[in-house]
Protein backbone atom coordinates (compact mmCIF):
# COMPACT_ATOMS: atom_id res chain seq x y z
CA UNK A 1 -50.09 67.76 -0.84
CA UNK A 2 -50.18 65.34 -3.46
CA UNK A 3 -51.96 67.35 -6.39
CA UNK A 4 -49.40 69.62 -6.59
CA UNK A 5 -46.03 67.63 -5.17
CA UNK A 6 -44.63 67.90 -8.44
CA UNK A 7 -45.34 71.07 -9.60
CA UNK A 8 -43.23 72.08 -6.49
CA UNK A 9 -40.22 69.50 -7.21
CA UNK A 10 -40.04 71.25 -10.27
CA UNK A 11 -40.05 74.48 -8.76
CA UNK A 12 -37.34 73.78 -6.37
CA UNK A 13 -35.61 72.34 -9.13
CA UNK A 14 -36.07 75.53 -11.55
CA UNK A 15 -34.78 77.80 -8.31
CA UNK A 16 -31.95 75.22 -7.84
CA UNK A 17 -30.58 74.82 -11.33
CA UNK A 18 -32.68 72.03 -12.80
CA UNK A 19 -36.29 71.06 -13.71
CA UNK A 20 -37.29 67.90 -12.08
CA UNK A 21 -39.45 65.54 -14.68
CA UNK A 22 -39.83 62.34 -13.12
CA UNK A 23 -39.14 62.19 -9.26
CA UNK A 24 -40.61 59.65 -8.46
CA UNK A 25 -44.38 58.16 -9.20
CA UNK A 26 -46.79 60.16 -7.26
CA UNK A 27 -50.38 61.79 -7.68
CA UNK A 28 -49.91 65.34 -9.57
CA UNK A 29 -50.73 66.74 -12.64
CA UNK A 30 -48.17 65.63 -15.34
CA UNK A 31 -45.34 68.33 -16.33
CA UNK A 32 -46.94 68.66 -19.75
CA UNK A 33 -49.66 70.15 -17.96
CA UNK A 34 -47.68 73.56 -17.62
CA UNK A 35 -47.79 76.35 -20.46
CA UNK A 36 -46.77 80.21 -20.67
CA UNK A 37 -49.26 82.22 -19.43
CA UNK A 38 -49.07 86.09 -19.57
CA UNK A 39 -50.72 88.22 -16.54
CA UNK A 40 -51.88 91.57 -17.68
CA UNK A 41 -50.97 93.23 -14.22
CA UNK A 42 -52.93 96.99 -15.55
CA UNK A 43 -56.02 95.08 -16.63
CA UNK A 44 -55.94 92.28 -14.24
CA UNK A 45 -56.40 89.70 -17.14
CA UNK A 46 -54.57 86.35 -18.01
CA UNK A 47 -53.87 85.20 -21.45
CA UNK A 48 -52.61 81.34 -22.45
CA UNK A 49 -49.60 81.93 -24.59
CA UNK A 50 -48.07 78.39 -25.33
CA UNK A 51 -49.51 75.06 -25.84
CA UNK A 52 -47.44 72.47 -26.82
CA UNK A 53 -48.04 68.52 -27.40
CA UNK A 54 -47.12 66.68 -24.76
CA UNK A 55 -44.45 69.13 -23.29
CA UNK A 56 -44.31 71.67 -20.17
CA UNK A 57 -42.93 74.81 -20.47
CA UNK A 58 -41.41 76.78 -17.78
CA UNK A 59 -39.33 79.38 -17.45
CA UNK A 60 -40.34 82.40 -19.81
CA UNK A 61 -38.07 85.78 -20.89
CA UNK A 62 -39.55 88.14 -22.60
CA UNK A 63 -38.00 89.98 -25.79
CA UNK A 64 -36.74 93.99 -25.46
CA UNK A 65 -39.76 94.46 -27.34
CA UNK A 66 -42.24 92.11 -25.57
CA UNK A 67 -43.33 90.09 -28.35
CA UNK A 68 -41.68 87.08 -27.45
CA UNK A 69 -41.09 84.94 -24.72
CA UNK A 70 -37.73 82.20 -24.67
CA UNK A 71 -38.98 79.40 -22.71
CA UNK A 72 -37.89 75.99 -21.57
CA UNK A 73 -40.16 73.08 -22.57
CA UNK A 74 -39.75 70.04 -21.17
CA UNK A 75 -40.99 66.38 -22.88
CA UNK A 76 -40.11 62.94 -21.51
CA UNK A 77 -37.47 62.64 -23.57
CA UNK A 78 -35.80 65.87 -24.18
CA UNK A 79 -35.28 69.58 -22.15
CA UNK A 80 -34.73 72.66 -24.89
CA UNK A 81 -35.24 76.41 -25.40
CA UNK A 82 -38.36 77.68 -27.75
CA UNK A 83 -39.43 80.64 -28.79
CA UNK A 84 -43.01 81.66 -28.35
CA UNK A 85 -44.89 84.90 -30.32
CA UNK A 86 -46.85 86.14 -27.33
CA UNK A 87 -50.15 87.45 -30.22
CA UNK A 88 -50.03 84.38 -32.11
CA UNK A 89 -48.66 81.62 -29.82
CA UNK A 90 -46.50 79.91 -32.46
CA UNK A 91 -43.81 78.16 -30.56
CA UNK A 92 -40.54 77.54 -32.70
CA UNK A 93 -37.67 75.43 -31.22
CA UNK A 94 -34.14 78.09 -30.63
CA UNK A 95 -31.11 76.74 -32.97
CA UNK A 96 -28.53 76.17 -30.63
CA UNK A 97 -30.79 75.96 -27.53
CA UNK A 98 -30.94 72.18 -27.43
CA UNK A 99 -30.44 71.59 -23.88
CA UNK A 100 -31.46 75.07 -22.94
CA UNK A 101 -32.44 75.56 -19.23
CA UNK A 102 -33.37 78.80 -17.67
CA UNK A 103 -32.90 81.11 -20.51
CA UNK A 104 -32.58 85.31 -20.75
CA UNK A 105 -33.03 87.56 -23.60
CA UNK A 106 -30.86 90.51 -23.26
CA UNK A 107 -32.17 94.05 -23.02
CA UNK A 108 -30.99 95.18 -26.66
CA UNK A 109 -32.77 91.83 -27.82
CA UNK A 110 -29.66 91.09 -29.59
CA UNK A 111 -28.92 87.93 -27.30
CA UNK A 112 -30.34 85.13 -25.36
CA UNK A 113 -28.26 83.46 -22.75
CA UNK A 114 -28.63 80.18 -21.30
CA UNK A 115 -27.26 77.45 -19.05
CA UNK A 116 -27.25 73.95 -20.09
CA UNK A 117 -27.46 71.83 -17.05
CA UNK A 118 -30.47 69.52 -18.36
CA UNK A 119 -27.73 67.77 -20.69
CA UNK A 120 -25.09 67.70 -17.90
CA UNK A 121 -23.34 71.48 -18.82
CA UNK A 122 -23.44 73.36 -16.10
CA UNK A 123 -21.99 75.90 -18.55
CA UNK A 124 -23.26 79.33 -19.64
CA UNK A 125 -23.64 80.19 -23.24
CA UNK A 126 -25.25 83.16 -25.47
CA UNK A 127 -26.76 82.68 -28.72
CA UNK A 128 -28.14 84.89 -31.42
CA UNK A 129 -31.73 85.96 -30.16
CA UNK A 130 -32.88 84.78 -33.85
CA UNK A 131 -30.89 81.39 -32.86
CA UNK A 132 -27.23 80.23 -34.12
CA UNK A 133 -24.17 78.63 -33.20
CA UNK A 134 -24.05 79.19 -29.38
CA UNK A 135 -20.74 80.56 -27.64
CA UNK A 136 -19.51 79.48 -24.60
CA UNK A 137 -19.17 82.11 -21.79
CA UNK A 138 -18.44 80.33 -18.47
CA UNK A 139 -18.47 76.95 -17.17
CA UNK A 140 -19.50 75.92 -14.16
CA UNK A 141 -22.50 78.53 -13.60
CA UNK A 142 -25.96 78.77 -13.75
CA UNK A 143 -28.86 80.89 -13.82
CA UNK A 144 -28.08 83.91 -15.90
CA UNK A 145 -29.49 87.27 -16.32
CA UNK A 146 -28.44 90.40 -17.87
CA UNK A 147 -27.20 93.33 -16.82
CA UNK A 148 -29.09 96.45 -18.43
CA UNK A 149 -26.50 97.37 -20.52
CA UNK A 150 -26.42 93.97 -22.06
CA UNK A 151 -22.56 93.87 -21.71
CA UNK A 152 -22.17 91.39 -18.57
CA UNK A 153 -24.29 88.48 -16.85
CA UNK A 154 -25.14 87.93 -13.51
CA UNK A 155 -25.00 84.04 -12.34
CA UNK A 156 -24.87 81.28 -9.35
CA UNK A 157 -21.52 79.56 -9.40
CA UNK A 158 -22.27 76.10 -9.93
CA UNK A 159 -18.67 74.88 -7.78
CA UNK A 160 -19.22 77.35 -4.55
CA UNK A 161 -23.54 78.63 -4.79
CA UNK A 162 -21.64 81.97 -5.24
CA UNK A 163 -23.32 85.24 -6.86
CA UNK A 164 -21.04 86.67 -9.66
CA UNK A 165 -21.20 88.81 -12.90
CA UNK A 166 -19.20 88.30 -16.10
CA UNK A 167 -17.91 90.59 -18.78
CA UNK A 168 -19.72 88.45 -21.72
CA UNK A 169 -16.71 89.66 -23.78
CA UNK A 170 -13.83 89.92 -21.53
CA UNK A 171 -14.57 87.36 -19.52
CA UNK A 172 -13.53 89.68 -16.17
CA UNK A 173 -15.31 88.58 -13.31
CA UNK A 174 -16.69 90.60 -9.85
CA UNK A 175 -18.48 88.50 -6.61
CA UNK A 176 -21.37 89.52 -5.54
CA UNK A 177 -22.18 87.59 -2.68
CA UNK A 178 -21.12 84.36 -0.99
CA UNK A 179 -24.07 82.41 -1.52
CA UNK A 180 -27.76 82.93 -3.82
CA UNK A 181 -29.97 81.53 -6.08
CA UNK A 182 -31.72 83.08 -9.39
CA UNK A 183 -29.91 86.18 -9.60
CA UNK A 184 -31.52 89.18 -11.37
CA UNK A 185 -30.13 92.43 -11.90
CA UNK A 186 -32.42 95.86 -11.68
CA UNK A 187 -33.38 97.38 -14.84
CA UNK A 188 -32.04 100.70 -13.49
CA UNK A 189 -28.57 98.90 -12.81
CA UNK A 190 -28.22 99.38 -9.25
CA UNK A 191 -28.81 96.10 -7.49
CA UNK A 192 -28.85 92.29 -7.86
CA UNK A 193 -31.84 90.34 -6.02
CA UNK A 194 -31.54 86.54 -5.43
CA UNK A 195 -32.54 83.90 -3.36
CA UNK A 196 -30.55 82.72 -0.22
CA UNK A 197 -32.65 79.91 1.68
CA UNK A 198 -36.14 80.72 1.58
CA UNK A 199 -36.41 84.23 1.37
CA UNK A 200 -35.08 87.06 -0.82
CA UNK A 201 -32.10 89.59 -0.69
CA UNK A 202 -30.85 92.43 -2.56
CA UNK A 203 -27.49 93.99 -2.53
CA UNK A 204 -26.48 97.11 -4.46
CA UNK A 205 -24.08 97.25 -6.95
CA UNK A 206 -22.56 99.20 -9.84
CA UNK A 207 -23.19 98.62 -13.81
CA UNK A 208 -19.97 97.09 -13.64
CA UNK A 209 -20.84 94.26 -11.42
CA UNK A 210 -19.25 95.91 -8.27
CA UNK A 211 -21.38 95.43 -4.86
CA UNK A 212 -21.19 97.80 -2.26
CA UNK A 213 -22.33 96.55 0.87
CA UNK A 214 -23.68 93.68 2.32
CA UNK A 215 -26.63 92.22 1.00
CA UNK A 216 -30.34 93.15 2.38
CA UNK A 217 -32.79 90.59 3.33
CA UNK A 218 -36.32 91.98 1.91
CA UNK A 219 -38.36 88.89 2.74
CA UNK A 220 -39.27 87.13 6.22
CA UNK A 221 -41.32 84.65 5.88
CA UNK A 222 -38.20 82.12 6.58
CA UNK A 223 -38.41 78.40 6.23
CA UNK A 224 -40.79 76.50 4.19
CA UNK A 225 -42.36 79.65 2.36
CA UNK A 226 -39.93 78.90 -0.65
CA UNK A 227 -39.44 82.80 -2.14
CA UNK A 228 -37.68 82.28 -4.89
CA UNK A 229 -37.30 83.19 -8.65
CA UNK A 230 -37.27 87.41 -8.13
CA UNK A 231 -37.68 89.47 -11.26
CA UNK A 232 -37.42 93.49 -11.43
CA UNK A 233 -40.41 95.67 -12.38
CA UNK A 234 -39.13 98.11 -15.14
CA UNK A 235 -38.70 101.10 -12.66
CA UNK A 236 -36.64 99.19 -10.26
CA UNK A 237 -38.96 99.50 -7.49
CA UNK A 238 -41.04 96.56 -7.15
CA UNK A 239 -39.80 92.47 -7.35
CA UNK A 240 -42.30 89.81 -8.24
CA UNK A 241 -41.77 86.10 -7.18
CA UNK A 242 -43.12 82.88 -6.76
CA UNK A 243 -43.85 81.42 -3.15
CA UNK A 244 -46.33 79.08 -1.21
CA UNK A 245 -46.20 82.19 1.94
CA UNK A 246 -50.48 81.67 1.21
CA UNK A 247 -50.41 77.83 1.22
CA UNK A 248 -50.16 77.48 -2.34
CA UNK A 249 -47.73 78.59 -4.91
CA UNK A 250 -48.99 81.71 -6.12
CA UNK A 251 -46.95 85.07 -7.68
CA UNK A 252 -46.27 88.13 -5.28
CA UNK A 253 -44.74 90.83 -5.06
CA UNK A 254 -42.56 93.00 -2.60
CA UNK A 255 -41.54 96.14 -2.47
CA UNK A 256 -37.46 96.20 -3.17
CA UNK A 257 -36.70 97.94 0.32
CA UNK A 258 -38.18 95.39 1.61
CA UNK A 259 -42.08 94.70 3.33
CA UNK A 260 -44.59 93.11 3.09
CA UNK A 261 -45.75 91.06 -0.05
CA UNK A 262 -48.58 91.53 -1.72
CA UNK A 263 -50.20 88.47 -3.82
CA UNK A 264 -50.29 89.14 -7.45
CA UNK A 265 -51.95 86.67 -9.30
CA UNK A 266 -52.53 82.55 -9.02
CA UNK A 267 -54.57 79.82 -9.43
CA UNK A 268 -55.65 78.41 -6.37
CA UNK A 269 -55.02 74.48 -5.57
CA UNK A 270 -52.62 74.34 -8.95
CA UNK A 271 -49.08 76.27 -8.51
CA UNK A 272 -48.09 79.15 -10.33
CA UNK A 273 -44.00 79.57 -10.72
CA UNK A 274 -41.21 81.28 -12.62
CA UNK A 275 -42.36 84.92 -13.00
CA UNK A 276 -40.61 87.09 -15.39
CA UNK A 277 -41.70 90.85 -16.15
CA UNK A 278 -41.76 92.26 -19.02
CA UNK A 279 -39.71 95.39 -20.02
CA UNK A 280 -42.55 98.07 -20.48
CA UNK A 281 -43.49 96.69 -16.79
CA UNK A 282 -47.30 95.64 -18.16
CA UNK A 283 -46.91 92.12 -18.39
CA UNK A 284 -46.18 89.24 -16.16
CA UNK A 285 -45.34 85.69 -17.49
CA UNK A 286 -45.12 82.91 -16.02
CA UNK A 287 -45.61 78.81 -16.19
CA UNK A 288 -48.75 77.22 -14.92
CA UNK A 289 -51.55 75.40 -15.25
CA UNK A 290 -55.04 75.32 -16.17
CA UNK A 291 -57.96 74.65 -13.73
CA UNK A 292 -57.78 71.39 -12.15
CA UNK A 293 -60.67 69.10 -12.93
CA UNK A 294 -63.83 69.67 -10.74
CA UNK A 295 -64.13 67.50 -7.99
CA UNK A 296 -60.18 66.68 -8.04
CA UNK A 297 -59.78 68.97 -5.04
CA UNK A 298 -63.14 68.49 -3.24
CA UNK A 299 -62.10 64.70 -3.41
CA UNK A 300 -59.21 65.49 -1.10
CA UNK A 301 -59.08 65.47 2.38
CA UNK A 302 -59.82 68.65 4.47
CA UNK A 303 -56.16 69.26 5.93
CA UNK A 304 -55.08 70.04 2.50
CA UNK A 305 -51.36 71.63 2.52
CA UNK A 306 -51.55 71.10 6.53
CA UNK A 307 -48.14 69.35 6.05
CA UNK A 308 -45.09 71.52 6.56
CA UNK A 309 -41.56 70.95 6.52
CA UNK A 310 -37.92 72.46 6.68
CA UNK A 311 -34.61 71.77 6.65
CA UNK A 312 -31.50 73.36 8.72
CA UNK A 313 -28.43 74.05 8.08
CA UNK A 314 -29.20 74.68 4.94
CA UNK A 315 -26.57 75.00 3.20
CA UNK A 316 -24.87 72.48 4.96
CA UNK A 317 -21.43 70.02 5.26
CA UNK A 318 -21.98 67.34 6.00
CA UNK A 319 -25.24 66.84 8.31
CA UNK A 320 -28.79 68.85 7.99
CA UNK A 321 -31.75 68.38 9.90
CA UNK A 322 -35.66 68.04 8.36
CA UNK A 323 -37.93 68.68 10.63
CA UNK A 324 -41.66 68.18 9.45
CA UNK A 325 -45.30 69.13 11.32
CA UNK A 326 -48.42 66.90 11.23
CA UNK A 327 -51.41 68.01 11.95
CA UNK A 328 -53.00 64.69 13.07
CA UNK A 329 -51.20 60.85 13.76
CA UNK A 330 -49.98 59.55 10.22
CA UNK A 331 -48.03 57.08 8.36
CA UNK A 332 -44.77 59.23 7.61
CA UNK A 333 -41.65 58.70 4.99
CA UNK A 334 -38.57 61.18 4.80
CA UNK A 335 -36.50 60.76 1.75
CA UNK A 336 -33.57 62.47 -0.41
CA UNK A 337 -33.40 62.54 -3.97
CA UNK A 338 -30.79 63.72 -6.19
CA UNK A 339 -31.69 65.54 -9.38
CA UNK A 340 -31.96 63.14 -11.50
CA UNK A 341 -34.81 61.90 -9.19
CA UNK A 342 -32.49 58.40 -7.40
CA UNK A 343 -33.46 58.02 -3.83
CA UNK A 344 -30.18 58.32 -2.17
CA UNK A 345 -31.55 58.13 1.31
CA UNK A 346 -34.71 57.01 3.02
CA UNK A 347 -34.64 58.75 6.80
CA UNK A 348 -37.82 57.54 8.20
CA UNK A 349 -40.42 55.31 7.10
CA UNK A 350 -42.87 54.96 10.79
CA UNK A 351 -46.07 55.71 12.40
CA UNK A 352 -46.02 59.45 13.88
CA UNK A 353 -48.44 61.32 15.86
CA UNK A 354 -49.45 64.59 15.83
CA UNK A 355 -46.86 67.19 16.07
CA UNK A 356 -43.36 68.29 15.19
CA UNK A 357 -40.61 65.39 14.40
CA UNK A 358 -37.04 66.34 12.99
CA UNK A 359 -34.70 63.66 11.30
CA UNK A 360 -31.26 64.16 10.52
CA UNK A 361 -29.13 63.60 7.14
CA UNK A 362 -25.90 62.61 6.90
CA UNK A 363 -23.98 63.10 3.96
CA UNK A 364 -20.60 63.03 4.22
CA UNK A 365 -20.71 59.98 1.06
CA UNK A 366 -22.17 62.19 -0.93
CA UNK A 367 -20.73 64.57 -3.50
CA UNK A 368 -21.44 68.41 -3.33
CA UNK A 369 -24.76 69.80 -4.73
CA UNK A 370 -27.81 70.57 -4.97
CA UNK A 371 -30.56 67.56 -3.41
CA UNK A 372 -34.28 67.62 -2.42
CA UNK A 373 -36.17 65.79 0.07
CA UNK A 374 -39.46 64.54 0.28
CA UNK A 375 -41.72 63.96 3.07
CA UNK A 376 -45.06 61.73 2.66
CA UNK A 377 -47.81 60.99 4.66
CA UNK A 378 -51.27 60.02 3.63
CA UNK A 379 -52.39 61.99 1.14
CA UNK A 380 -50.02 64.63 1.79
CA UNK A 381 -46.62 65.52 0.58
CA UNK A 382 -44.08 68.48 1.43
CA UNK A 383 -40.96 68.55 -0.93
CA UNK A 384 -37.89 71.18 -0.22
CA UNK A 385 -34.31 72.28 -1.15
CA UNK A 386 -31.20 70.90 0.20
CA UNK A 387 -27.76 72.36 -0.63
CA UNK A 388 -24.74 70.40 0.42
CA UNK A 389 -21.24 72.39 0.51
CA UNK A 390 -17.94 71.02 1.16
């Protein structure tokens, strides 16, 4: 669906190791449109915590202490870390986050690590939590989080999708699993939860990084639902996430033996994404939006978020197939974007009826990474996740 096509390209893009600005011109809310917002998940209550001129933020951490939140916030121009007072809602710009994507303070607040992918780094770095020269840690990876010890980081492998943990000082590494997205270790130390597909896994390991085991599927909602960016209550037992399993991006959460998810908190017809809790297990925060304008959804056709689609193999080398489900005959377009939003394929552009249609992708020309597809028709739009390995 149009109104909120971009808030999900930039959801994909958060899950998949970059924040998507400017995909292409369609009707959505701009990106600036997206602050912090903190969900009170005793009282039930929301709270606006950032808003910044002409920016969207994304991605919040909270401090050891809860006070703060590190945050991505994204202009036209420029994609860097702040750091927000959660009582007052001054936002101050990290030293040594320019560049900053997906950022995580450390347990012992001493540290906040980050990757840098927005200005082409796929690199991991740590910098003081009070902000400083920034230290290299790994390159090629992604997606950090901290063990609860504060002594390694958990991470996506940016050359194989691989799960793996670093020693920030040694720099001795352990694999976690093969493949997964957003990885977040448990506050009590004894598992990793990530994102593989559409749906999330855990799979235990020791404070050292070591898994045991294969990893555990906890979600089933499968393709198109989008379950993705986990985060750990503080006693280990519950994981909230962000995921369209209701029709619209909302946060849930699951139990972390698996079951079925409860919805925690969202604002209907706008997208809700990135949840992070915070370490006392009270708060929730997270980057959305305020209430559209009235009449903005009335104004749109009654089929809203009828449109479905999904992609498999995914990952795949070299072909994938998108398959997408109209509910009534319609003007249809398939296309694939890379991440800095170029069209590098257009798969379909046709009159469709009603129904189920699949298209296939080759893209053996193509480079390994991380691409996302869009299909359009009429005032609908379905955007997903593709994931080439070779």
């Amino acid at each position: 669906m149009k109104t909120r096509s971009l808030h999900f390209v930039l959801a994909c893009a958060v899950a998949t190791l970059l924040l998507i600005s400017d995909l292409a011109p369609v009707q959505a809310q701009p990106t600036d449109d997206y602050d912090i917002y903190v969900f009170n998940a005793k009282k039930g209550t929301t709270l606006q915590v950032t808003s910044i001129p002409a920016a969207g933020e994304f991605n919040p951490s909270f401090s050891n202490n809860g006070k703060n939140v590190v945050h991505d916030v994204l202009t036209s121009t420029s994609h860097d870390l702040y750091v927000t007072d959660v009582a007052t809602g001054t936002s101050t710009a990290l030293a040594g986050g320019d560049g900053g994507n997906d950022a995580a303070w450390s347990p012992n607040g001493k540290l906040i690590a980050f990757d840098r992918i927005p200005d082409g780094d796929p690199s991991l770095y740590v910098v003081p939590a009070g902000g400083g020269t920034r230290t290299l840690v790994r390159a090629d990876a992604v997606d950090p989080a901290w063990s609860p010890n504060s002594k390694r980081l958990v991470f996506t492998d940016d050359a194989d999708g691989s799960v793996r943990t670093i020693d920030v000082k040694t720099g001795a590494e352990t694999t976690v699993a093969a493949f997964g997205l957003n990885p977040v270790w448990s506050p009590n130390g004894t598992a990793i939860a990530f994102t593989d597909g559409d749906d999330l896994y855990t799979v235990a390991v020791n404070r050292a990084g070591v898994a045991s085991g294969a990893p555990v599927q906890i979600t089933f909602d499968g393709a198109g639902a989008f379950n993705q960016q986990p985060s750990w209550s503080n006693n280990s037992r519950t994981i909230v996430f962000h995921s369209n399993r209701g029709g619209d991006f909302d946060l849930w959460t699951v139990p972390a033996s698996g079951g079925t998810p409860a919805l925690l908190t969202g604002l209907a017809g706008a997208g809700d994404f990135d949840p992070a809790y915070s370490n006392n297990g009270k708060l929730v925060a997270y980057a959305g939006v305020a209430a559209p304008a009235a009449g903005l959804l009335a104004a749109l056709p009654g089929l809203r978020g009828a449109l479905r689609a999904a992609s498999f193999p995914n990952p795949f080398n070299p072909t994938t197939t998108i398959s997408f489900t109209l509910p009534e005959e319609a003007y249809a377009t398939v296309a694939v974007f890379d991440l800095l939003g170029k069209e590098v394929a257009r798969l379909a552009a046709d009159a469709f009826p009603a129904g189920t249609h699949e298209v296939s992708w080759d893209a053996s020309r193509l480079p390994s990474g991380i691409y996302l597809y869009r299909v359009e028709a009429g005032a609908y739009e379905a955007v997903g996740r593709l994931v080439l390995l070779k």
